[in-house]
Protein backbone atom coordinates (compact mmCIF):
# COMPACT_ATOMS: atom_id res chain seq x y z
CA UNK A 1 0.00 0.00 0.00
CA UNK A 2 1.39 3.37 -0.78
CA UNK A 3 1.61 6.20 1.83
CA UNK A 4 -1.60 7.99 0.03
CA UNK A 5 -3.44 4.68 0.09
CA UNK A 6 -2.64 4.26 3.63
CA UNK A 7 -3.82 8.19 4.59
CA UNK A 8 -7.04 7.08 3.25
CA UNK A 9 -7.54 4.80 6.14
CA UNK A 10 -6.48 6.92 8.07
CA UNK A 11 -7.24 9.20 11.19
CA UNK A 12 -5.71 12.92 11.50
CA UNK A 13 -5.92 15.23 14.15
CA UNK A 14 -5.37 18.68 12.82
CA UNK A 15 -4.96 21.39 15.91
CA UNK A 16 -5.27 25.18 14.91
CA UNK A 17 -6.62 27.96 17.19
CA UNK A 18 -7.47 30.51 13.84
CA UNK A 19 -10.76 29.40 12.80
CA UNK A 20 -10.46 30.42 9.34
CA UNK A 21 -7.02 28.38 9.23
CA UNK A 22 -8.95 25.38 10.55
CA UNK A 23 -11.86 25.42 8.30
CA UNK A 24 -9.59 25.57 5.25
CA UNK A 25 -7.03 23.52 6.20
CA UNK A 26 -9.44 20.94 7.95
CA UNK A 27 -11.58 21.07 4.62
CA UNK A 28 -8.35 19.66 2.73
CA UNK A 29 -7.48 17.63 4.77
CA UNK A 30 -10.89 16.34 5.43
CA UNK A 31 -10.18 15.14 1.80
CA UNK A 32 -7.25 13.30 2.26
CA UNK A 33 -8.16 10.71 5.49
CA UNK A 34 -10.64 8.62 5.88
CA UNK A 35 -11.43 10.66 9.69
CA UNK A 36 -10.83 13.85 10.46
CA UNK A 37 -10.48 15.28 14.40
CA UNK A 38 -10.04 19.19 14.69
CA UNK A 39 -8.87 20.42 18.12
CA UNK A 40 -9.01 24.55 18.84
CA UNK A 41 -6.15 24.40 21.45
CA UNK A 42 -3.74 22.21 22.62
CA UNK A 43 -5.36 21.33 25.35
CA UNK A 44 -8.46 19.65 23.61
CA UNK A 45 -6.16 18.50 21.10
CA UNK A 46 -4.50 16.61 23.95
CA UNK A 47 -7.67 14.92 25.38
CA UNK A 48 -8.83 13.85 21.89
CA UNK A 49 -5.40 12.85 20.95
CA UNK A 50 -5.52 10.28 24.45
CA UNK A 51 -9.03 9.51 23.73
CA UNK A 52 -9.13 8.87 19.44
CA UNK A 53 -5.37 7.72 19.65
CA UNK A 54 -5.16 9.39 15.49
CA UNK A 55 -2.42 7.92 13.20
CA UNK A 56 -1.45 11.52 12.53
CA UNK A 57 -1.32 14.33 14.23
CA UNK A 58 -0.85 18.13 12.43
CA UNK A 59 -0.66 21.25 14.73
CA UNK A 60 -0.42 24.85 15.04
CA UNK A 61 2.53 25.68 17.89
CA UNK A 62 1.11 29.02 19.04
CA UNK A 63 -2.40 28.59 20.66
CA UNK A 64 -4.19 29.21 23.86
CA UNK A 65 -4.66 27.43 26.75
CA UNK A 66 -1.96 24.45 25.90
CA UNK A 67 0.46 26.00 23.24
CA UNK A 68 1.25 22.68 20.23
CA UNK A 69 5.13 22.38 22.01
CA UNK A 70 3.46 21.58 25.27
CA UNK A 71 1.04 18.91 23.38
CA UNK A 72 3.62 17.11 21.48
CA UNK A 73 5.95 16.64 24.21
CA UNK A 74 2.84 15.03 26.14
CA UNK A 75 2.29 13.05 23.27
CA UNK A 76 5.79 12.28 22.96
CA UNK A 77 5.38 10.95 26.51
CA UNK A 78 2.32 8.87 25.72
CA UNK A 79 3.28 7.61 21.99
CA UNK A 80 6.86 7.82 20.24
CA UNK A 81 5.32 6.67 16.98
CA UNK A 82 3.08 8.99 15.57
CA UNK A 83 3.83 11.29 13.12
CA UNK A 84 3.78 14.90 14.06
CA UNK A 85 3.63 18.25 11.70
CA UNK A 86 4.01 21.45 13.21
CA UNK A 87 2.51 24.26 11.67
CA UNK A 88 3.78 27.49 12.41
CA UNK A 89 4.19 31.37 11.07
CA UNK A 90 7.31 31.24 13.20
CA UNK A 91 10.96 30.42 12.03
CA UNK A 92 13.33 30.82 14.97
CA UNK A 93 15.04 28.90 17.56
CA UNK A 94 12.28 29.53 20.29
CA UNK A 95 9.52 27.54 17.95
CA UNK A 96 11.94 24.45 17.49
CA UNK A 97 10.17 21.09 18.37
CA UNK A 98 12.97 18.39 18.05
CA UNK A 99 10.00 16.17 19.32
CA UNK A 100 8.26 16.64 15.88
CA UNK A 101 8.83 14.91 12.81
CA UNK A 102 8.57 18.07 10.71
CA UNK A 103 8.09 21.79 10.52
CA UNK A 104 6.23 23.78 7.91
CA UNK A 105 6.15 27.15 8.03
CA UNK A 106 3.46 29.33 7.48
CA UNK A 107 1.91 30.16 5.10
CA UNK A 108 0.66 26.63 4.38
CA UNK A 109 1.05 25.30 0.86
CA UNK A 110 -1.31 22.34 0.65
CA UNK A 111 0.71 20.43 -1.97
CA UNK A 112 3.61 21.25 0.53
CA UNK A 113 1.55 19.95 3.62
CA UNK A 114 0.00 16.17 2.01
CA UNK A 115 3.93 15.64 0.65
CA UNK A 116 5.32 15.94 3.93
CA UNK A 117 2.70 14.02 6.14
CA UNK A 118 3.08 11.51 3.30
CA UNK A 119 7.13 11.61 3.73
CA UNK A 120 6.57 11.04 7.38
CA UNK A 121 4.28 8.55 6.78
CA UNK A 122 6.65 6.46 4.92
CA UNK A 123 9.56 7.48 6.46
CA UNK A 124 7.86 6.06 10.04
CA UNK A 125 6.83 2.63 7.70
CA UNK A 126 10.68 2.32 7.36
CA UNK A 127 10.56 3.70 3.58
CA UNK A 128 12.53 6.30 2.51
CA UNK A 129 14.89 8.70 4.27
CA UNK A 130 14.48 10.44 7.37
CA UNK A 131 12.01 12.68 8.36
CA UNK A 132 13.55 15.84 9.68
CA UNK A 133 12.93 19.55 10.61
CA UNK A 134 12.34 21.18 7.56
């Protein structure tokens, strides 16, 4: 099965605090998985994250409440294996998440965003080369 074939059975959990951002994105993605979660905040990203357990897990870093660095390292606590984009307008050393697989920076391209969760995708099957920080 090839990574896209695979995303179709898949579950994503896309966390963005802009609602706008979420709706668009979402409606993409939406598209692309066979279940979509949206979260609002990190927080509720979190709890649906522990309760869902998602294959894949996209998120905004700045957001209220529980801001997406402080949800993937809980993650990261819970679950080494899931594949986590960042999403963020922000490219300095203070939004660096070593704990996710990748980091695309805002604006979002969505060509840009399905290659990479497909990269990750494979590259957590054992396919292809590493994941990284982008």
């Amino acid at each position: 099965m090839t990574p896209t074939e695979q995303l179709k059975t898949m579950t994503l959990l896309y966390v963005e605090d802009e609602d706008v951002a979420r709706m668009a994105v979402g409606a993409f993605l939406k598209r692309q998985v066979a279940t979509l979660l949206t979260a609002a905040n990190g927080k509720e990203g979190f709890e649906i994250f522990e309760r869902e357990h998602p294959n894949v897990v996209v998120t905004d870093l700045e957001m209220p409440i529980m801001n997406g660095m402080q949800m993937v390292q809980k993650i990261r606590e819970l679950d080494d294996g899931t594949p986590i984009v960042i999403t963020t307008a922000y490219d300095d050393e203070a939004h660096a998440c070593p704990e996710a697989d990748r980091i695309i920076i805002k604006p979002i391209m969505f060509n840009e965003l399905l290659a990479t969760i497909l990269e990750c995708i494979d590259q957590r099957n054992g396919r292809g080369d590493a994941c990284g920080a982008t």
